[in-house]
C-alpha atoms as a PDB file:
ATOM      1  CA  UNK A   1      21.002 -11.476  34.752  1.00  0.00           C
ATOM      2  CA  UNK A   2      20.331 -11.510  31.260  1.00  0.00           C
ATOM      3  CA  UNK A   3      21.547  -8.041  29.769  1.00  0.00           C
ATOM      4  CA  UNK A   4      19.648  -8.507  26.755  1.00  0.00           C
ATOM      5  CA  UNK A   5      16.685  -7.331  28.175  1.00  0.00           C
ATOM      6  CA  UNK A   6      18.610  -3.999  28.983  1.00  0.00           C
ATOM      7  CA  UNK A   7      19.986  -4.143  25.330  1.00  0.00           C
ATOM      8  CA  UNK A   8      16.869  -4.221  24.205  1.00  0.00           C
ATOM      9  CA  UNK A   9      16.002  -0.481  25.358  1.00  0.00           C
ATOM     10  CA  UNK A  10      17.956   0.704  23.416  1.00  0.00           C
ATOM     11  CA  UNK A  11      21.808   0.171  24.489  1.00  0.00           C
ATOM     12  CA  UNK A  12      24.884  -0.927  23.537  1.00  0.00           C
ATOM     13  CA  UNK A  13      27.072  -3.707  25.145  1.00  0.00           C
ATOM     14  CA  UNK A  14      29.607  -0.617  26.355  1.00  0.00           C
ATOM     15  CA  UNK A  15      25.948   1.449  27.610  1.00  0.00           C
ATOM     16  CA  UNK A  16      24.406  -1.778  29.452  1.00  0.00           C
ATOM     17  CA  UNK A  17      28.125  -2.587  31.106  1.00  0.00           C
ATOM     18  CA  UNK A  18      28.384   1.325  32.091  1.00  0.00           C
ATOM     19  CA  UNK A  19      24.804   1.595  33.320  1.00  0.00           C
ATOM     20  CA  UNK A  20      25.103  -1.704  35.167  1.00  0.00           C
ATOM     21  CA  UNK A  21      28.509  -0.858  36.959  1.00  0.00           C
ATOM     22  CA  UNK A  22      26.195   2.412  38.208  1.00  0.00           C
ATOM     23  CA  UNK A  23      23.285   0.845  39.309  1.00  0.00           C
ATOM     24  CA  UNK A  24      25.800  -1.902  41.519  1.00  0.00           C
ATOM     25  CA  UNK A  25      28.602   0.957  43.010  1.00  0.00           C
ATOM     26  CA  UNK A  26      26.386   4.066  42.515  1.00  0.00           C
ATOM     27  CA  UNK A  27      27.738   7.409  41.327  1.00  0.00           C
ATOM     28  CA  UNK A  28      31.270   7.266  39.590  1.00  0.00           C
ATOM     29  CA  UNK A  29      33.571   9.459  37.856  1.00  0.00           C
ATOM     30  CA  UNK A  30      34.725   8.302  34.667  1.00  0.00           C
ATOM     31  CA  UNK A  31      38.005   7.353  35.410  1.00  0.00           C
ATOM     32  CA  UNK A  32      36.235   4.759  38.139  1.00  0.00           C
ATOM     33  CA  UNK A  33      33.708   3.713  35.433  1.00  0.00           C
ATOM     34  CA  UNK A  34      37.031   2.830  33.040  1.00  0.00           C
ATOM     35  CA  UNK A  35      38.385   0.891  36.091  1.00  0.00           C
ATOM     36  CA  UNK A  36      35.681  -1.155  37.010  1.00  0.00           C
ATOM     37  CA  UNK A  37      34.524  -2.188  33.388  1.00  0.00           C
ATOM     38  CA  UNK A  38      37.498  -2.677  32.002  1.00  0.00           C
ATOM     39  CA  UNK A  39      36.428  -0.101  29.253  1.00  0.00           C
ATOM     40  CA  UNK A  40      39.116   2.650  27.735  1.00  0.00           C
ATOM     41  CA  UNK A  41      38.592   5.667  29.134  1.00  0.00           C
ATOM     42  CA  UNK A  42      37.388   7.377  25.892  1.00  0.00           C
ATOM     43  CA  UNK A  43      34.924   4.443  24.918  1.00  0.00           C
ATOM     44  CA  UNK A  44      33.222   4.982  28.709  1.00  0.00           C
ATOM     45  CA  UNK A  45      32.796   8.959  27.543  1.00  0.00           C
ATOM     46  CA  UNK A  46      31.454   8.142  24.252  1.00  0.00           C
ATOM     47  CA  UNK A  47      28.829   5.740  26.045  1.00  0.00           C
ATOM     48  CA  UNK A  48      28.327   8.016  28.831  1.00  0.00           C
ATOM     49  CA  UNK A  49      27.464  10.928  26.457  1.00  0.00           C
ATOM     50  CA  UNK A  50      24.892   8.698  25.113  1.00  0.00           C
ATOM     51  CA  UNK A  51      23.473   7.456  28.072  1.00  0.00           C
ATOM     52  CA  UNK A  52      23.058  11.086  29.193  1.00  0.00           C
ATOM     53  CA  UNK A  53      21.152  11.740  25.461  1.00  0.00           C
ATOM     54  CA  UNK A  54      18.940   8.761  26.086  1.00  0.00           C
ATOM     55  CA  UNK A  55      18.291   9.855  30.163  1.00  0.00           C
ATOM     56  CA  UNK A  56      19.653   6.620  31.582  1.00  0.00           C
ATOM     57  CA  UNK A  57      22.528   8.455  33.164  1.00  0.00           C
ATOM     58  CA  UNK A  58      22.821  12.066  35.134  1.00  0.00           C
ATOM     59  CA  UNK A  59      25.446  14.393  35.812  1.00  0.00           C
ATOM     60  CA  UNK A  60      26.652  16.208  39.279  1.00  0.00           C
ATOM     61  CA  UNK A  61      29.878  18.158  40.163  1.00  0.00           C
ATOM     62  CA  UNK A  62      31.355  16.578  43.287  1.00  0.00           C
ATOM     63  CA  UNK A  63      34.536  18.456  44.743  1.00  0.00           C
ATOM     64  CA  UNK A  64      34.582  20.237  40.850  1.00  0.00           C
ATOM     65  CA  UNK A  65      35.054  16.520  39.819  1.00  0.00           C
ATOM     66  CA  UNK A  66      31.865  15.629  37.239  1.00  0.00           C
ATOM     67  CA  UNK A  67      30.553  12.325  38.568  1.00  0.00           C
ATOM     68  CA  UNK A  68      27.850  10.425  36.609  1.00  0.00           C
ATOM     69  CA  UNK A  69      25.230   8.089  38.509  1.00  0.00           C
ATOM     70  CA  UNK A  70      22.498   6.401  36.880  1.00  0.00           C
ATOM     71  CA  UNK A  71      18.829   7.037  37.155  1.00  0.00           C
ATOM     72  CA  UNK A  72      16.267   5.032  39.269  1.00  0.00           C
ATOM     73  CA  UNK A  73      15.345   1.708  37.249  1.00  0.00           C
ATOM     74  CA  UNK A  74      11.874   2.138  38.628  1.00  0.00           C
ATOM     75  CA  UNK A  75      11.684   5.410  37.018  1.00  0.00           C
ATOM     76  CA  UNK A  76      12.592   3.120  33.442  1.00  0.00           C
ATOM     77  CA  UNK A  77       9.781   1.048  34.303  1.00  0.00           C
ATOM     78  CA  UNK A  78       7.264   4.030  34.734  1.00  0.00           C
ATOM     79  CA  UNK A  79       8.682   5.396  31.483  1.00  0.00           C
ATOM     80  CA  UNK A  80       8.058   2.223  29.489  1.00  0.00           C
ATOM     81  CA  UNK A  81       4.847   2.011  31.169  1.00  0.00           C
ATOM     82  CA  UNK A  82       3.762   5.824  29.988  1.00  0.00           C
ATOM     83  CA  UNK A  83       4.913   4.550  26.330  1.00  0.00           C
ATOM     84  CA  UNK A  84       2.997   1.937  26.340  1.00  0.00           C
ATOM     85  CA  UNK A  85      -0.352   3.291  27.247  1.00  0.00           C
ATOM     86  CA  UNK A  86       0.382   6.532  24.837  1.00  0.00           C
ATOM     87  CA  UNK A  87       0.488   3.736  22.707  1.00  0.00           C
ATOM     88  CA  UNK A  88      -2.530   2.061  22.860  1.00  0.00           C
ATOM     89  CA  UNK A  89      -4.498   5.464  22.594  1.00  0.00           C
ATOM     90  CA  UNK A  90      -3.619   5.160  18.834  1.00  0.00           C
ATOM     91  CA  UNK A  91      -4.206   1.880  18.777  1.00  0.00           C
ATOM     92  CA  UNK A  92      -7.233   1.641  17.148  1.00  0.00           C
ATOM     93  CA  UNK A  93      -6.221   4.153  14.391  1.00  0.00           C
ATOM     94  CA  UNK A  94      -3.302   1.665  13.502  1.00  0.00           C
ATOM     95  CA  UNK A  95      -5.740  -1.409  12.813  1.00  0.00           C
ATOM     96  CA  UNK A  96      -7.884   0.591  10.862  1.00  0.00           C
ATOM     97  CA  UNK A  97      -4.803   1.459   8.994  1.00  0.00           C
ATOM     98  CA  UNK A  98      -3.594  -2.436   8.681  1.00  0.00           C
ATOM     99  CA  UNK A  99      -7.223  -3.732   7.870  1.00  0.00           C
ATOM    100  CA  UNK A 100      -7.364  -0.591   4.838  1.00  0.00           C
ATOM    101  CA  UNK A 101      -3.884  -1.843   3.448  1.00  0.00           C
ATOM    102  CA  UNK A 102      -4.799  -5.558   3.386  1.00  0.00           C
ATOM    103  CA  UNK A 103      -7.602  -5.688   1.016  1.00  0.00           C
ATOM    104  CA  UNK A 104      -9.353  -8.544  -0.236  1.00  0.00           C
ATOM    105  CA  UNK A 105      -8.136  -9.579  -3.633  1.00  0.00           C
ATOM    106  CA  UNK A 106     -10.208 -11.717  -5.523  1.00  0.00           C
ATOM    107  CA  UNK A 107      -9.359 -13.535  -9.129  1.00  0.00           C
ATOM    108  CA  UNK A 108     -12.075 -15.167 -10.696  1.00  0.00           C
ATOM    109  CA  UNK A 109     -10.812 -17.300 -14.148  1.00  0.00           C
ATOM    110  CA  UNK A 110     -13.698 -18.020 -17.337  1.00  0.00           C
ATOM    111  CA  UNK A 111     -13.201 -19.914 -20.384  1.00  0.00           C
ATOM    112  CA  UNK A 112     -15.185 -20.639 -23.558  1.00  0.00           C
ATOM    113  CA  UNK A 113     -17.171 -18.858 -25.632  1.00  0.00           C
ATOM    114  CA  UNK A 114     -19.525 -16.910 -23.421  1.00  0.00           C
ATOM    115  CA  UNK A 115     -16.694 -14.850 -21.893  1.00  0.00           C
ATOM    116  CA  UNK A 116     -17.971 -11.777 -23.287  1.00  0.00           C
ATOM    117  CA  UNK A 117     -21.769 -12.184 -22.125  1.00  0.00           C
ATOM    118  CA  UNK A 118     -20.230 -12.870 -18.781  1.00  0.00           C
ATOM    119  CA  UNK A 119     -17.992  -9.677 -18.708  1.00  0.00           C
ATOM    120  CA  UNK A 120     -20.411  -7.421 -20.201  1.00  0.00           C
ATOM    121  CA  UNK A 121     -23.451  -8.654 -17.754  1.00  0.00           C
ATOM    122  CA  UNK A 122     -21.469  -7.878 -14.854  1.00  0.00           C
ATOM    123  CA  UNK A 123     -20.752  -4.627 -15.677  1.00  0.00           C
ATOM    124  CA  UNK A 124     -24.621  -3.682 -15.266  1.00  0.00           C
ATOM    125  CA  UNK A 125     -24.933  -5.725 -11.878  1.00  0.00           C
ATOM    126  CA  UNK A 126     -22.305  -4.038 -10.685  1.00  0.00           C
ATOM    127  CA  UNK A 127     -23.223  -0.638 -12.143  1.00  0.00           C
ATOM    128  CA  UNK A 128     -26.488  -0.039 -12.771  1.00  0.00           C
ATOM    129  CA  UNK A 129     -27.973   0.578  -9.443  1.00  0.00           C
ATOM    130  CA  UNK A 130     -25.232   3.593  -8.661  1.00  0.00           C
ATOM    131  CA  UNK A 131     -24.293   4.395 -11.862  1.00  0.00           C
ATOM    132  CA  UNK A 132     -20.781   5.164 -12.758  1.00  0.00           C
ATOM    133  CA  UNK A 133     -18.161   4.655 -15.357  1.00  0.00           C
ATOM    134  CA  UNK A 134     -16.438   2.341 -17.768  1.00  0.00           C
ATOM    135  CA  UNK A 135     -12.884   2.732 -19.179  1.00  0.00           C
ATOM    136  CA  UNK A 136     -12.111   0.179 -22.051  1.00  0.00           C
ATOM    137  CA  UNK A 137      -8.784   0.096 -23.466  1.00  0.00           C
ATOM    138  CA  UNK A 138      -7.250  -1.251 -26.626  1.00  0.00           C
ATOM    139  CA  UNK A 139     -10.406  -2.780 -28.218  1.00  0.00           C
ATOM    140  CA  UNK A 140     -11.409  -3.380 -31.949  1.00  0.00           C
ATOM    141  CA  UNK A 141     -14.470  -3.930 -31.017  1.00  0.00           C
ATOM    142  CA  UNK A 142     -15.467  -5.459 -34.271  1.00  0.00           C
ATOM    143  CA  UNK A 143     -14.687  -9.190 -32.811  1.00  0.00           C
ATOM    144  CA  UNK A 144     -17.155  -8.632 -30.103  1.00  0.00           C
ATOM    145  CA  UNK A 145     -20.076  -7.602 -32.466  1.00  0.00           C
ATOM    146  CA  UNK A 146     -19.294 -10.413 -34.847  1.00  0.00           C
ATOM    147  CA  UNK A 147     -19.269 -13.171 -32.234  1.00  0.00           C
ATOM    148  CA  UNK A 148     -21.418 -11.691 -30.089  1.00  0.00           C
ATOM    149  CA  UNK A 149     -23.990  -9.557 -31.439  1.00  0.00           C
ATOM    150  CA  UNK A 150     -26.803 -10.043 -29.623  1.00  0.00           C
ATOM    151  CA  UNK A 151     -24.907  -9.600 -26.192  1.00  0.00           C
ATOM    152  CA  UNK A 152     -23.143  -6.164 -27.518  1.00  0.00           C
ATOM    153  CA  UNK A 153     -26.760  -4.520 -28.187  1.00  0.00           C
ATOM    154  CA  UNK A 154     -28.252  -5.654 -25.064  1.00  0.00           C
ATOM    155  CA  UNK A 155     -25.499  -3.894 -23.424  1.00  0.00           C
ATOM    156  CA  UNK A 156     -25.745  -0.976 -25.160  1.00  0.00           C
ATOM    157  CA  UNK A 157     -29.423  -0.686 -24.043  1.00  0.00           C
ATOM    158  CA  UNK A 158     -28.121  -1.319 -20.788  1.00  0.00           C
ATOM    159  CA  UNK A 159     -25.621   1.336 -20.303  1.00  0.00           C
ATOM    160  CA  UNK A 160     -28.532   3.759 -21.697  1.00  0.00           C
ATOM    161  CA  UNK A 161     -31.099   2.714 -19.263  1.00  0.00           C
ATOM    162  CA  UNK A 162     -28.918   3.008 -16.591  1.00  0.00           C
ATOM    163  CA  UNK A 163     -27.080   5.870 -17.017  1.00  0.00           C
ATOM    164  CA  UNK A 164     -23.943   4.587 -17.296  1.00  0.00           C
ATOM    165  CA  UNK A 165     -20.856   6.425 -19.258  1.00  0.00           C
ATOM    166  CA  UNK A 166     -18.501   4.098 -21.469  1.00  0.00           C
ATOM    167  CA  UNK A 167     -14.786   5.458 -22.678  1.00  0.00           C
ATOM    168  CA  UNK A 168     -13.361   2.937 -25.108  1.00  0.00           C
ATOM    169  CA  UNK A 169     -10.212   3.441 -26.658  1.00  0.00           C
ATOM    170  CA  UNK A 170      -9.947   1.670 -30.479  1.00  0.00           C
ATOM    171  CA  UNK A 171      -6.980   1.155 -32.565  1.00  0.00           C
ATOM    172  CA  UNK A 172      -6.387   4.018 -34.956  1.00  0.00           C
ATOM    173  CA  UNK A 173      -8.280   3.309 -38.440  1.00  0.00           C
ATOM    174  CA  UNK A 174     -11.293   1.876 -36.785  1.00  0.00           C
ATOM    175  CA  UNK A 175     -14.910   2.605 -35.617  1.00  0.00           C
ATOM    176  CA  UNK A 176     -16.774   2.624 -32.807  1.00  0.00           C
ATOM    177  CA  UNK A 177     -20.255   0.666 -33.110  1.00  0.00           C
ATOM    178  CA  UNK A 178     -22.155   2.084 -29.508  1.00  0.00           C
ATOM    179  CA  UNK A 179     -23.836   5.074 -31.458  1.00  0.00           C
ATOM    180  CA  UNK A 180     -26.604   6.555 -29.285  1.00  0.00           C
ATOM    181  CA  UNK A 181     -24.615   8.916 -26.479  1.00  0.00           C
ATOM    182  CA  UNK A 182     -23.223   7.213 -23.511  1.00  0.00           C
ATOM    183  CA  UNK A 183     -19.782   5.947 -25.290  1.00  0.00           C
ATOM    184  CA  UNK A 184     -16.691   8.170 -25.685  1.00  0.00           C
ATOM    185  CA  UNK A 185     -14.136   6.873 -28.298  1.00  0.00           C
ATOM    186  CA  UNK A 186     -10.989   7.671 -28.826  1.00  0.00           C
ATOM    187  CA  UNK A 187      -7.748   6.174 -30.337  1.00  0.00           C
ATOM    188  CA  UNK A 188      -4.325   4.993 -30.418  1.00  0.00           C
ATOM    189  CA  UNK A 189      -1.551   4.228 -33.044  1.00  0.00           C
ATOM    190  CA  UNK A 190      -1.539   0.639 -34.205  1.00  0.00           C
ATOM    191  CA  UNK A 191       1.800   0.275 -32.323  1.00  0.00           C
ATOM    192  CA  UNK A 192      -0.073   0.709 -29.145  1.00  0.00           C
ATOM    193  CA  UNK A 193      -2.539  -1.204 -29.718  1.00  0.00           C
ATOM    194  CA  UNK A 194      -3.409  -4.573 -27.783  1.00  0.00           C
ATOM    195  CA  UNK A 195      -6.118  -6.828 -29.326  1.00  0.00           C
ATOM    196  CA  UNK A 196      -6.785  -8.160 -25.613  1.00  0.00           C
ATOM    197  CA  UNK A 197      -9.578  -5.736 -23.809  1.00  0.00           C
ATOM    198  CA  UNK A 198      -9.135  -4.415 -20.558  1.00  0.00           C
ATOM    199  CA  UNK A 199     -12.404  -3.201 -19.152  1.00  0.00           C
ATOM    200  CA  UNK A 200     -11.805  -1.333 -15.614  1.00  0.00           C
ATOM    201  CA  UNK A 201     -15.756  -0.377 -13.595  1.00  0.00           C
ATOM    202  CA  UNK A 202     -15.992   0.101 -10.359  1.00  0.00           C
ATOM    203  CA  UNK A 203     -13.671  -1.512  -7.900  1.00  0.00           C
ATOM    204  CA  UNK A 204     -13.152  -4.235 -11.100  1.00  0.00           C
ATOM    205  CA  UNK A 205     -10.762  -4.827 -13.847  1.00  0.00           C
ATOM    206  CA  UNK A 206     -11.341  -7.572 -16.393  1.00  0.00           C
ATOM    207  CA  UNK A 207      -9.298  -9.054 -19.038  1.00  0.00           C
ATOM    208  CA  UNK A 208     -10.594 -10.529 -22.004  1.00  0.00           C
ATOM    209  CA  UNK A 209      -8.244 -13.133 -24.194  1.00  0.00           C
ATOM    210  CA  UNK A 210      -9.008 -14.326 -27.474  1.00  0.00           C
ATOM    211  CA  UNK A 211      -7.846 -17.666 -28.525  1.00  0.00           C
ATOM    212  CA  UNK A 212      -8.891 -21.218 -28.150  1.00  0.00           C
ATOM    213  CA  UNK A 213     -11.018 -20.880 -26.337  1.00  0.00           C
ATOM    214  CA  UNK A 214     -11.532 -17.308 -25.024  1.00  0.00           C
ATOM    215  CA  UNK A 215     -10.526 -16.176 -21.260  1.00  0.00           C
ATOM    216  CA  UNK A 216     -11.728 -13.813 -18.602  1.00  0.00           C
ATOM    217  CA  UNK A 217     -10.052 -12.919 -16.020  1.00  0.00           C
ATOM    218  CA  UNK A 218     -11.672 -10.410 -13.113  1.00  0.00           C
ATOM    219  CA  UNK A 219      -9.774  -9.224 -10.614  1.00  0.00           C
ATOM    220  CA  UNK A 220     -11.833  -7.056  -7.904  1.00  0.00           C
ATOM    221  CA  UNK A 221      -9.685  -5.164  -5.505  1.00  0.00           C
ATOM    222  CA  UNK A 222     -10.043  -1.348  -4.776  1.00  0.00           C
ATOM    223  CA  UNK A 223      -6.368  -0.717  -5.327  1.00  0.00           C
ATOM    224  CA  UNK A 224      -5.722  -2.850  -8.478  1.00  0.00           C
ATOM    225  CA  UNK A 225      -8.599  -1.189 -10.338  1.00  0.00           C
ATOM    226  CA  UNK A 226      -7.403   2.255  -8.652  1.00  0.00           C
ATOM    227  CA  UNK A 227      -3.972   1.634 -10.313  1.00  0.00           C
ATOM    228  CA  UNK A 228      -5.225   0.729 -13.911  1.00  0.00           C
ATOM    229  CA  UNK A 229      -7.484   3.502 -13.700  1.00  0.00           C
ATOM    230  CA  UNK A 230      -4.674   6.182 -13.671  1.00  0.00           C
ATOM    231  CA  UNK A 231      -2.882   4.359 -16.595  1.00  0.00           C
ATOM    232  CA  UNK A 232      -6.125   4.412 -19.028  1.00  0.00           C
ATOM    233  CA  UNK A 233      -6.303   8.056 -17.745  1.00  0.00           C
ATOM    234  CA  UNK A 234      -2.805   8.621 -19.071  1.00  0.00           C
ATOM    235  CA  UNK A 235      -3.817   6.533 -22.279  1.00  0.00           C
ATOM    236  CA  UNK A 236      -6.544   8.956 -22.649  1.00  0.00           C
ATOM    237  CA  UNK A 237      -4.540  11.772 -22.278  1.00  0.00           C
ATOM    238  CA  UNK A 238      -2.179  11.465 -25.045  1.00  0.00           C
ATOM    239  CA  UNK A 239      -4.811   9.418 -27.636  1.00  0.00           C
ATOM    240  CA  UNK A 240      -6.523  11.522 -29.987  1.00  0.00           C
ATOM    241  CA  UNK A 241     -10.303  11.994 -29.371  1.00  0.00           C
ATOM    242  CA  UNK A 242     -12.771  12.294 -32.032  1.00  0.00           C
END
């Protein structure tokens, strides 16, 4: 037989030897259980108390002697059976669960020197049929309007026409250059400051990197943009508004 399988409900090597010396001689006392497993005495009522807790093994008073005798393994059976159908009536609920907790992630990667077109133009496609929000952290945004001037004012119109609300935070000392009501500034000490924008907008968070040559990174996941959302809220928090 392989006792494993027993094991596996739950038991201990003393448990399975006790409830398998009941199930072969039937009801025992526990001087007779000691005997026939070669178990000390005081180990067999340590695993018989146990076996009682997990209702593999009953009690009865026989001549004002207690003797213990196991249960029907049929009635195990039935018992697993009942578990596993209770089971599988919250079985759905648990693979909606899983398929919520693995999301999607994807990365998309852009060099060169349109990076800022292509972050700023999907901001509208994303947002400009249902509206919503933008949270920009640690820009100067004077690099932007230098290199890309043309792109920055057509997204300004943008966010206008659609309705949608900007929150930039600049480095202390600076301006902000969107003027006509849908942009928020407000700012942080230079200390804070990173010259690398992180734009966050509906379930997406982008990274812009200036060098040679520029990078974009996008990362669209529900619980990534989720998480940098409460950190620019912090940011926000404790900058100074103006």
């Amino acid at each position: 037989m392989d006792k494993s399988i027993i094991k596996n409900l739950g038991l201990t090597d003393y448990e399975v030897e006790i409830f398998l010396s009941l199930i072969k001689n039937g009801p025992l006392s526990a001087y007779e259980i000691s005997k026939k497993t070669g178990l000390y005495r005081q180990a067999c009522y340590d695993a018989l108390n146990r076996l009682q807790e997990k209702g593999f093994v009953s009690t009865v008073l026989k001549n004002g002697k207690k003797i213990f005798q196991s249960i029907n393994p049929k009635q195990i059976s039935d018992y697993l059976d009942e578990q596993k159908r209770r089971f599988e009536t919250i079985m759905p609920e648990l693979q909606k669960m899983q398929t919520l907790g693995l999301e999607d992630i994807s990365v998309e990667v852009f060099k060169g020197k349109n990076t800022v077109r292509i972050a700023l133009s999907d901001i509208i496609s994303t947002l400009k049929n249902k509206g919503g929000e933008v949270l920009c952290t640690a820009v100067d945004e004077s690099f932007a309007l230098e290199t890309n001037k043309t792109t920055v004012e057509q997204y300004e119109r943008d966010i206008l026409r659609y309705k949608i609300i900007e929150r930039v935070i600049l480095k202390k000392g600076h301006k902000g250059f969107l003027k006509r009501g849908n942009t928020k500034y407000a700012f942080i000490e230079n200390k804070y400051f990173n010259p690398n924008p992180i734009i966050i907008y509906g379930e997406k968070v982008e990274i812009l990197m200036w060098g040679s040559p520029n990078y974009l990174v996008r990362i669209t996941s529900k619980n990534i943009s989720d998480s940098f959302r409460k950190q620019y809220e912090l940011m926000w928090f404790s900058s100074v508004k103006k």
